[in-house]
PDB file of N, CA and C in Angstrom:
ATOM      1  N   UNK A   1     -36.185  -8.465  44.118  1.00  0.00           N
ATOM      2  CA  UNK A   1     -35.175  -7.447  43.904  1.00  0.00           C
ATOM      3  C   UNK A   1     -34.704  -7.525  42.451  1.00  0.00           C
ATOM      4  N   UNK A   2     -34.416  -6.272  41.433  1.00  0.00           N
ATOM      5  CA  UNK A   2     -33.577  -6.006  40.620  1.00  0.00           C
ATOM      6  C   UNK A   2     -32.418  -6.582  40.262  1.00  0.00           C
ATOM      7  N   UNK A   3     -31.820  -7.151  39.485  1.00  0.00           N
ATOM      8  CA  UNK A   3     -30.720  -7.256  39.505  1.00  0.00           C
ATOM      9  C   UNK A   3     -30.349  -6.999  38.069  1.00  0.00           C
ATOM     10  N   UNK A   4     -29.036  -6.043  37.849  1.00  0.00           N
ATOM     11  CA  UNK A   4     -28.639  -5.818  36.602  1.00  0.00           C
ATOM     12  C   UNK A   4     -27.512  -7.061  35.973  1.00  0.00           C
ATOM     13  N   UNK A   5     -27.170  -6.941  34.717  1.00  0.00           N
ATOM     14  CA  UNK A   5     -26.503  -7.928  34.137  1.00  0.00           C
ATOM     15  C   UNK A   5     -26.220  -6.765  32.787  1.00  0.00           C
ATOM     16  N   UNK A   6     -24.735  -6.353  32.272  1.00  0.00           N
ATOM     17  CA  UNK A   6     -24.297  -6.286  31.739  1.00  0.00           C
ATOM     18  C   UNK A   6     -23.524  -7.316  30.439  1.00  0.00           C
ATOM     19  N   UNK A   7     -24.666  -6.711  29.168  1.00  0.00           N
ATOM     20  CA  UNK A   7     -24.142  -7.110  27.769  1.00  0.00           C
ATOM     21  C   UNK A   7     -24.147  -6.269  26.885  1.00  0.00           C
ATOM     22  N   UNK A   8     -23.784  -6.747  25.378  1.00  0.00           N
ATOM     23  CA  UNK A   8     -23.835  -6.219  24.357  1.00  0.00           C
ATOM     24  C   UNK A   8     -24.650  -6.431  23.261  1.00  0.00           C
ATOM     25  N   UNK A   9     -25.826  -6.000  22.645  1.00  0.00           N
ATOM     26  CA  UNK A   9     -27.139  -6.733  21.533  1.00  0.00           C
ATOM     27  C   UNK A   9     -26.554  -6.285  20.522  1.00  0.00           C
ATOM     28  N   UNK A  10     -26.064  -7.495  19.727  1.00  0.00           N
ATOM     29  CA  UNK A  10     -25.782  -7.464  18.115  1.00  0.00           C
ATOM     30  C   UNK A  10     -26.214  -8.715  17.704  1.00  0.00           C
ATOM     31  N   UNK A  11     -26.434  -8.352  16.481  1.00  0.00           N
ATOM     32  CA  UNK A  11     -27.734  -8.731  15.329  1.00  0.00           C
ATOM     33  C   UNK A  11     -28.852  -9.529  16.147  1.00  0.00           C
ATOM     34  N   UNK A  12     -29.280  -9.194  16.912  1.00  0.00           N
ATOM     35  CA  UNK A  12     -30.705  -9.541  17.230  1.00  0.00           C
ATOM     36  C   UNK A  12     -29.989 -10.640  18.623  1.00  0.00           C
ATOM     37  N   UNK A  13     -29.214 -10.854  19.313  1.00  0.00           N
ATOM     38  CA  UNK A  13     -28.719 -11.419  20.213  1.00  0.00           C
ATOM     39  C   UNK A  13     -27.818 -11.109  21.712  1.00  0.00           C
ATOM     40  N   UNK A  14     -28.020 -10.964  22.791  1.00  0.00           N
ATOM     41  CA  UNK A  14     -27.156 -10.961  23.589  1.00  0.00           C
ATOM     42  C   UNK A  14     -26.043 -11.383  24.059  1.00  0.00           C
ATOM     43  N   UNK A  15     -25.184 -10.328  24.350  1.00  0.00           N
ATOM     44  CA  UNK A  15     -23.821 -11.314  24.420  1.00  0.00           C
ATOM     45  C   UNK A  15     -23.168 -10.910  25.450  1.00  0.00           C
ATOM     46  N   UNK A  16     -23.230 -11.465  26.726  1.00  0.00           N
ATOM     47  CA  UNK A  16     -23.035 -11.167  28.119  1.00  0.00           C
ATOM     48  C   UNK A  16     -21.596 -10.693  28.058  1.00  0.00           C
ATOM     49  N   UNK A  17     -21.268  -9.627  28.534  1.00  0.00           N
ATOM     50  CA  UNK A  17     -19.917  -8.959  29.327  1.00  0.00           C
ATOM     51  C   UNK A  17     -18.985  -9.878  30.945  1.00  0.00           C
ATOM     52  N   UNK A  18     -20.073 -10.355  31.562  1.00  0.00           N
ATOM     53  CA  UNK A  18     -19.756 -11.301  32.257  1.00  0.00           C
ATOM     54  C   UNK A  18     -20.683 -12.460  32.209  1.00  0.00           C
ATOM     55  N   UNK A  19     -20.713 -13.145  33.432  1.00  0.00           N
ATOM     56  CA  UNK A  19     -21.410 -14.635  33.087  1.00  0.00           C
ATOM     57  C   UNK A  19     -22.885 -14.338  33.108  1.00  0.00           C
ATOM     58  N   UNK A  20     -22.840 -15.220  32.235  1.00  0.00           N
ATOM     59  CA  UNK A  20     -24.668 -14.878  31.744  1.00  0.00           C
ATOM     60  C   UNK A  20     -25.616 -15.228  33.076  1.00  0.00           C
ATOM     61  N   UNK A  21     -26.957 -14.986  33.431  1.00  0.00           N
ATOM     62  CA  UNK A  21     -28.008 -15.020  34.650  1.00  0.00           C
ATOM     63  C   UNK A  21     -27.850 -16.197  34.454  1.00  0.00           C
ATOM     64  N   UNK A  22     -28.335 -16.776  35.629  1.00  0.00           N
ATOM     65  CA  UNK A  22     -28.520 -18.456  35.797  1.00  0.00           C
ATOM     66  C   UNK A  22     -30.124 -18.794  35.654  1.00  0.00           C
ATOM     67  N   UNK A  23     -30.821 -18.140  34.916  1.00  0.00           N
ATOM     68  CA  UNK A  23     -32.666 -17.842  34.847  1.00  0.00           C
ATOM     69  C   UNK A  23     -32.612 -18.727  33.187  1.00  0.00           C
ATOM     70  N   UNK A  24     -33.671 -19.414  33.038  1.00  0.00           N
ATOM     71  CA  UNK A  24     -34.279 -19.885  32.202  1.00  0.00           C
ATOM     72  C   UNK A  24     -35.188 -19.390  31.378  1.00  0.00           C
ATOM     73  N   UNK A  25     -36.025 -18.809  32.343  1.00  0.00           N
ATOM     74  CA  UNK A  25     -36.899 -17.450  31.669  1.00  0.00           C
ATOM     75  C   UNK A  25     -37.304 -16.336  32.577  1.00  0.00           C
ATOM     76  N   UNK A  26     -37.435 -15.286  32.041  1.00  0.00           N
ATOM     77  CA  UNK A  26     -37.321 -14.102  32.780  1.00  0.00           C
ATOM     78  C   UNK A  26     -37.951 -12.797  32.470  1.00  0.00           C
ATOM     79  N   UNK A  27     -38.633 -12.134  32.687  1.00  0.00           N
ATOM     80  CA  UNK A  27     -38.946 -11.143  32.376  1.00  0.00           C
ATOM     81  C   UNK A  27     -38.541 -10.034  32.407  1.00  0.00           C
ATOM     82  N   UNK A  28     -37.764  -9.527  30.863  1.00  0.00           N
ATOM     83  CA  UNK A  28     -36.806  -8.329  30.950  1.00  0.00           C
ATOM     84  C   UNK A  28     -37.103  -7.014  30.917  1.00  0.00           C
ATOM     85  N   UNK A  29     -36.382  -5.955  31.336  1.00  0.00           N
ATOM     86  CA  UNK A  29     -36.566  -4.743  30.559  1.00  0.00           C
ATOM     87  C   UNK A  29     -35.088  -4.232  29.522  1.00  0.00           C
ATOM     88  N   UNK A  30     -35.072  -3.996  28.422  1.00  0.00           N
ATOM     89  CA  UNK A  30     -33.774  -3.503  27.922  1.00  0.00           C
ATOM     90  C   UNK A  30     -33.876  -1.823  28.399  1.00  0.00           C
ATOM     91  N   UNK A  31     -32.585  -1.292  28.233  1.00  0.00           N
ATOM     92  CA  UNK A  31     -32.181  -0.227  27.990  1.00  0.00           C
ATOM     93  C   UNK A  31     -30.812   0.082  26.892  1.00  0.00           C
ATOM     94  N   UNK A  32     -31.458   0.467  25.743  1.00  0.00           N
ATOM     95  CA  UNK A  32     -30.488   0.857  24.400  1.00  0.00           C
ATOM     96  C   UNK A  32     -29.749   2.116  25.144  1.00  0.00           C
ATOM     97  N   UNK A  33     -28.494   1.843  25.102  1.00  0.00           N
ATOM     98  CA  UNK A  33     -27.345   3.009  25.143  1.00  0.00           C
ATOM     99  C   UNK A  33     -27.042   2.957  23.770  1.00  0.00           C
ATOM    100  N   UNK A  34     -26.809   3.947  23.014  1.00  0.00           N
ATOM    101  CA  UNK A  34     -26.825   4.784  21.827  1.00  0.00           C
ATOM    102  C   UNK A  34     -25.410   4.844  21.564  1.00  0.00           C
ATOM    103  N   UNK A  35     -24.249   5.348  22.011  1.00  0.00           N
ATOM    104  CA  UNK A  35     -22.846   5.477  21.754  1.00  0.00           C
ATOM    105  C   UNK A  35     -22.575   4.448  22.839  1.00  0.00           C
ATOM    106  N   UNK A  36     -21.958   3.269  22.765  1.00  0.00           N
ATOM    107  CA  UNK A  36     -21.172   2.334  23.774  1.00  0.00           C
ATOM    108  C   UNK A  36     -19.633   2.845  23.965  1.00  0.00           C
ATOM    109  N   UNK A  37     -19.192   3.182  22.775  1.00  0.00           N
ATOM    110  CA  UNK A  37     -17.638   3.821  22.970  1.00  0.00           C
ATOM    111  C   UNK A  37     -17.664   5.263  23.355  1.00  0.00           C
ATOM    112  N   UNK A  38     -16.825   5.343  24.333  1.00  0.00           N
ATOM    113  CA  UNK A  38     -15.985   6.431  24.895  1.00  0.00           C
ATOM    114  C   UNK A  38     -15.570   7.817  24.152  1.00  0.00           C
ATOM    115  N   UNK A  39     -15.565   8.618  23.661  1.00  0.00           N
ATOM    116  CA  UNK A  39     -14.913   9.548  23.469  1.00  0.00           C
ATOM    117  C   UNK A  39     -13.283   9.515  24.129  1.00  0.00           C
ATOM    118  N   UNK A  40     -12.228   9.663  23.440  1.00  0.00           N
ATOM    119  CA  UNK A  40     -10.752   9.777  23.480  1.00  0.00           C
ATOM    120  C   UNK A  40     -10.424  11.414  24.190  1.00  0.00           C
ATOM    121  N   UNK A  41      -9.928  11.423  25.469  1.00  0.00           N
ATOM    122  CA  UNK A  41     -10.270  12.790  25.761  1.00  0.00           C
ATOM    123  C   UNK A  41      -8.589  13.293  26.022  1.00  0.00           C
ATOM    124  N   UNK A  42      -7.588  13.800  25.856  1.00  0.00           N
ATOM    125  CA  UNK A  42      -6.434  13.654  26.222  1.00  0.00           C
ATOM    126  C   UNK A  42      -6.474  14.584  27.344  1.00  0.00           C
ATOM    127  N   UNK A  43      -5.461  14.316  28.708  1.00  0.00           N
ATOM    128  CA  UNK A  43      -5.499  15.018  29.777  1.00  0.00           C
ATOM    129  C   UNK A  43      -4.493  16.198  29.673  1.00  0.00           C
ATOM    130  N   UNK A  44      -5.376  17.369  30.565  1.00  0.00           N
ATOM    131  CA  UNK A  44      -4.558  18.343  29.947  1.00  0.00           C
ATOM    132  C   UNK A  44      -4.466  19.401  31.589  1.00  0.00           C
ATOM    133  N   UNK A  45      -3.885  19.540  31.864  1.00  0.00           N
ATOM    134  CA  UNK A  45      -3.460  20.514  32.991  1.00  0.00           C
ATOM    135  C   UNK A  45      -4.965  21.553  33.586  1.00  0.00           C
ATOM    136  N   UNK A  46      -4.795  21.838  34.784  1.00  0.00           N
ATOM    137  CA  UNK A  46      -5.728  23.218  34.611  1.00  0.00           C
ATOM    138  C   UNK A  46      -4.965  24.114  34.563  1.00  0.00           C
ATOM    139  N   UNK A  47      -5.661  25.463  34.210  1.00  0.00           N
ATOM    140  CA  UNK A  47      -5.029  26.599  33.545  1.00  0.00           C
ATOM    141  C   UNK A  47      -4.367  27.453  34.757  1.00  0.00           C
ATOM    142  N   UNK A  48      -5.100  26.811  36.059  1.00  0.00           N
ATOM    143  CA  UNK A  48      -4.376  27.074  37.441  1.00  0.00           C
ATOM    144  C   UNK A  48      -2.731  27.273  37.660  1.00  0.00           C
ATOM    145  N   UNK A  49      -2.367  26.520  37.525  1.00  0.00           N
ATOM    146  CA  UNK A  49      -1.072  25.417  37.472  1.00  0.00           C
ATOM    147  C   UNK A  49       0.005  25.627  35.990  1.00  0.00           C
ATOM    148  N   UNK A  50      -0.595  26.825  34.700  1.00  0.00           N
ATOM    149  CA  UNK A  50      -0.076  26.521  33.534  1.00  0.00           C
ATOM    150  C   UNK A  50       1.197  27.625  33.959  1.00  0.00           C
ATOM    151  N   UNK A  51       2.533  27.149  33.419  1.00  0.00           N
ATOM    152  CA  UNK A  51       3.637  27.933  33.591  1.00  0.00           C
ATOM    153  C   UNK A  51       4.213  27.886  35.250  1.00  0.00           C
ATOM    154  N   UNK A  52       4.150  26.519  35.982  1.00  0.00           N
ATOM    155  CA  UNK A  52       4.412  26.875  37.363  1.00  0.00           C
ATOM    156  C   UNK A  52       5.506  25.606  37.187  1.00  0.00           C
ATOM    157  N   UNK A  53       5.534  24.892  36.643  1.00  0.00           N
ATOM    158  CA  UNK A  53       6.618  23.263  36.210  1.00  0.00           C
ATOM    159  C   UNK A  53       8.051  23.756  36.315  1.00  0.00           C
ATOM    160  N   UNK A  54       8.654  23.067  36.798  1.00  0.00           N
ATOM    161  CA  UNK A  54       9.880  23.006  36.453  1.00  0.00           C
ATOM    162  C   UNK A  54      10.576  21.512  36.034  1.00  0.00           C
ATOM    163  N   UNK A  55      11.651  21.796  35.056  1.00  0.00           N
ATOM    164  CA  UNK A  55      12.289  20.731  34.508  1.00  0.00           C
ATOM    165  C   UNK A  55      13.650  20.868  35.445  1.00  0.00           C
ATOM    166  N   UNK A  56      13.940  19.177  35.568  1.00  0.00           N
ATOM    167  CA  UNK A  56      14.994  19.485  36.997  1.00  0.00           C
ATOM    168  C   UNK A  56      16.365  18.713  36.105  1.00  0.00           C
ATOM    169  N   UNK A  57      16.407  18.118  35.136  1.00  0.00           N
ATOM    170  CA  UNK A  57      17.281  18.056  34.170  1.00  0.00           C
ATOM    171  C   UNK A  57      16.925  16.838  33.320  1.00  0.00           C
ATOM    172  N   UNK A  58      17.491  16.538  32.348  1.00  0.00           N
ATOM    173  CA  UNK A  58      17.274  15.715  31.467  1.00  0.00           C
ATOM    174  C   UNK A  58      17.727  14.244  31.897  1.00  0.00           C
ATOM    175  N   UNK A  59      16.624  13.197  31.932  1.00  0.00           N
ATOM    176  CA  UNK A  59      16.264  12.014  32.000  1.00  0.00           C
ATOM    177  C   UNK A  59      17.581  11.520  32.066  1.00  0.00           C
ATOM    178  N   UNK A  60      18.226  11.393  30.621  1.00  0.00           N
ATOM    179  CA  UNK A  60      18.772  10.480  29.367  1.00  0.00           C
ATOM    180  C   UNK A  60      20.261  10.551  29.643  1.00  0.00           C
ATOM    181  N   UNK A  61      20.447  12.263  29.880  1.00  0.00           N
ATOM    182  CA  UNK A  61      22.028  12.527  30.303  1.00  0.00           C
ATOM    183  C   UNK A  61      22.940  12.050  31.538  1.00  0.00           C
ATOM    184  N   UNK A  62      22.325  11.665  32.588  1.00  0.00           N
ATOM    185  CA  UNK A  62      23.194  11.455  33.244  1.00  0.00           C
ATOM    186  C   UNK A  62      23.129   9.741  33.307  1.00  0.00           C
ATOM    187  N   UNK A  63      22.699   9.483  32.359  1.00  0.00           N
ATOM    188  CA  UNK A  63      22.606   7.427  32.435  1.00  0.00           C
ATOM    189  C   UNK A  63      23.915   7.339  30.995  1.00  0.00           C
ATOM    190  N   UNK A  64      23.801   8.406  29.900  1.00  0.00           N
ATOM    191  CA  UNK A  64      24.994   8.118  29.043  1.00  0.00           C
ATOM    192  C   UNK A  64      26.580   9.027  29.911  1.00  0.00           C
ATOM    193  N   UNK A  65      26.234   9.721  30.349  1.00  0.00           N
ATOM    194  CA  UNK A  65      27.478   9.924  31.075  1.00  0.00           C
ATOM    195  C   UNK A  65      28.107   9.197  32.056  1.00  0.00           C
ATOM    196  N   UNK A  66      27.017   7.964  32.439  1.00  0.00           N
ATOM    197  CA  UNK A  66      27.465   7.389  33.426  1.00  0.00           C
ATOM    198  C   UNK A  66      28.062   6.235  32.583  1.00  0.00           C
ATOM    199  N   UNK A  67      27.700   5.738  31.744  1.00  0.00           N
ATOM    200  CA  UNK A  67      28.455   4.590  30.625  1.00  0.00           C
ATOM    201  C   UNK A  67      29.563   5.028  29.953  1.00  0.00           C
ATOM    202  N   UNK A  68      29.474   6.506  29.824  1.00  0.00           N
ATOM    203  CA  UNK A  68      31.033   7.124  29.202  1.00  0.00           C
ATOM    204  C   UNK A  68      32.100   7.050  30.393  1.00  0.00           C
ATOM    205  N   UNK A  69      32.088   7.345  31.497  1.00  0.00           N
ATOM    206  CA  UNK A  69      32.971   7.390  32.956  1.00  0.00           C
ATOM    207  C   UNK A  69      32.910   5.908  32.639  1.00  0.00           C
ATOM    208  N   UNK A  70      31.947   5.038  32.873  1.00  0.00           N
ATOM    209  CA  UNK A  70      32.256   3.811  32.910  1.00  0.00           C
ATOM    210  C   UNK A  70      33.386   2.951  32.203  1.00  0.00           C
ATOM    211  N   UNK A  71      32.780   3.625  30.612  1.00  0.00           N
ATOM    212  CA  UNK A  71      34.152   3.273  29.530  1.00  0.00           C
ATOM    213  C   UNK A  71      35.410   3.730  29.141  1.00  0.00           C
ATOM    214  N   UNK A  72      35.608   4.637  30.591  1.00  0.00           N
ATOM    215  CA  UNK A  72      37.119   5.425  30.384  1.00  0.00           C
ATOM    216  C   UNK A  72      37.537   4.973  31.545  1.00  0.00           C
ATOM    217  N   UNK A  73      37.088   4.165  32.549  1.00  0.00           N
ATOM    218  CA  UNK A  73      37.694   3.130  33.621  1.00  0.00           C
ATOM    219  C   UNK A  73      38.047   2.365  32.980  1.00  0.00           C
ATOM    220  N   UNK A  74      37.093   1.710  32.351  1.00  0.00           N
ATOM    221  CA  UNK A  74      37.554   0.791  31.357  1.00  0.00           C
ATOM    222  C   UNK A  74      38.937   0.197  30.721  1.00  0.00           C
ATOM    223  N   UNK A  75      38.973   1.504  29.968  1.00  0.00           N
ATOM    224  CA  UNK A  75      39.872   1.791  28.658  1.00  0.00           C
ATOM    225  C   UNK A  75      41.560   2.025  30.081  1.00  0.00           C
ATOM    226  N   UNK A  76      41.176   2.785  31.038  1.00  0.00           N
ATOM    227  CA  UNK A  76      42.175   2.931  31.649  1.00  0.00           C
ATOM    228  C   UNK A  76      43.416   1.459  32.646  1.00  0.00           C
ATOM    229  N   UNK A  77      42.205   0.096  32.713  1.00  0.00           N
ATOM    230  CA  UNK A  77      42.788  -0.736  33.130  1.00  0.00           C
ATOM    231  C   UNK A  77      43.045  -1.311  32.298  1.00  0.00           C
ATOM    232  N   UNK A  78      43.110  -1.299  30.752  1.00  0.00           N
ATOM    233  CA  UNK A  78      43.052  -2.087  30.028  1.00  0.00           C
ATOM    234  C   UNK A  78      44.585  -2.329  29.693  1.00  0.00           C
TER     235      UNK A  78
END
């Protein structure tokens, strides 16, 4: 049976991704992949779905309003 093993060949050497075969000698076949890195693709909505969102209010506002009430209890037992 086949078995694959994932590495990387630079300057004339293999350099295993995980643990190297436990074989001494072996008879290989390579396969050169040409681009190893990814393309950066940013995710983007389908055009299904564009203009259907709603914003249900802002994050930020009701965590500083809650520290302002907080600091006028505060100020009031003081």
């Amino acid at each position: 049976m086949l078995k694959s093993h994932e590495g990387i060949f630079e300057n004339g050497q293999v350099k295993w991704l995980s643990s190297a075969p436990s074989v001494s000698k072996a008879h290989v076949i390579v396969t050169i992949l040409e681009d190893t890195t990814l393309p950066v693709r940013l995710r983007t909505p389908p055009a299904s779905i564009t203009g259907k969102g709603k914003t249900l209010g802002d994050l930020v506002s009701p965590i500083i309003e809650e520290v302002k009430n907080h600091e006028r209890i505060a100020d009031t037992r003081a």
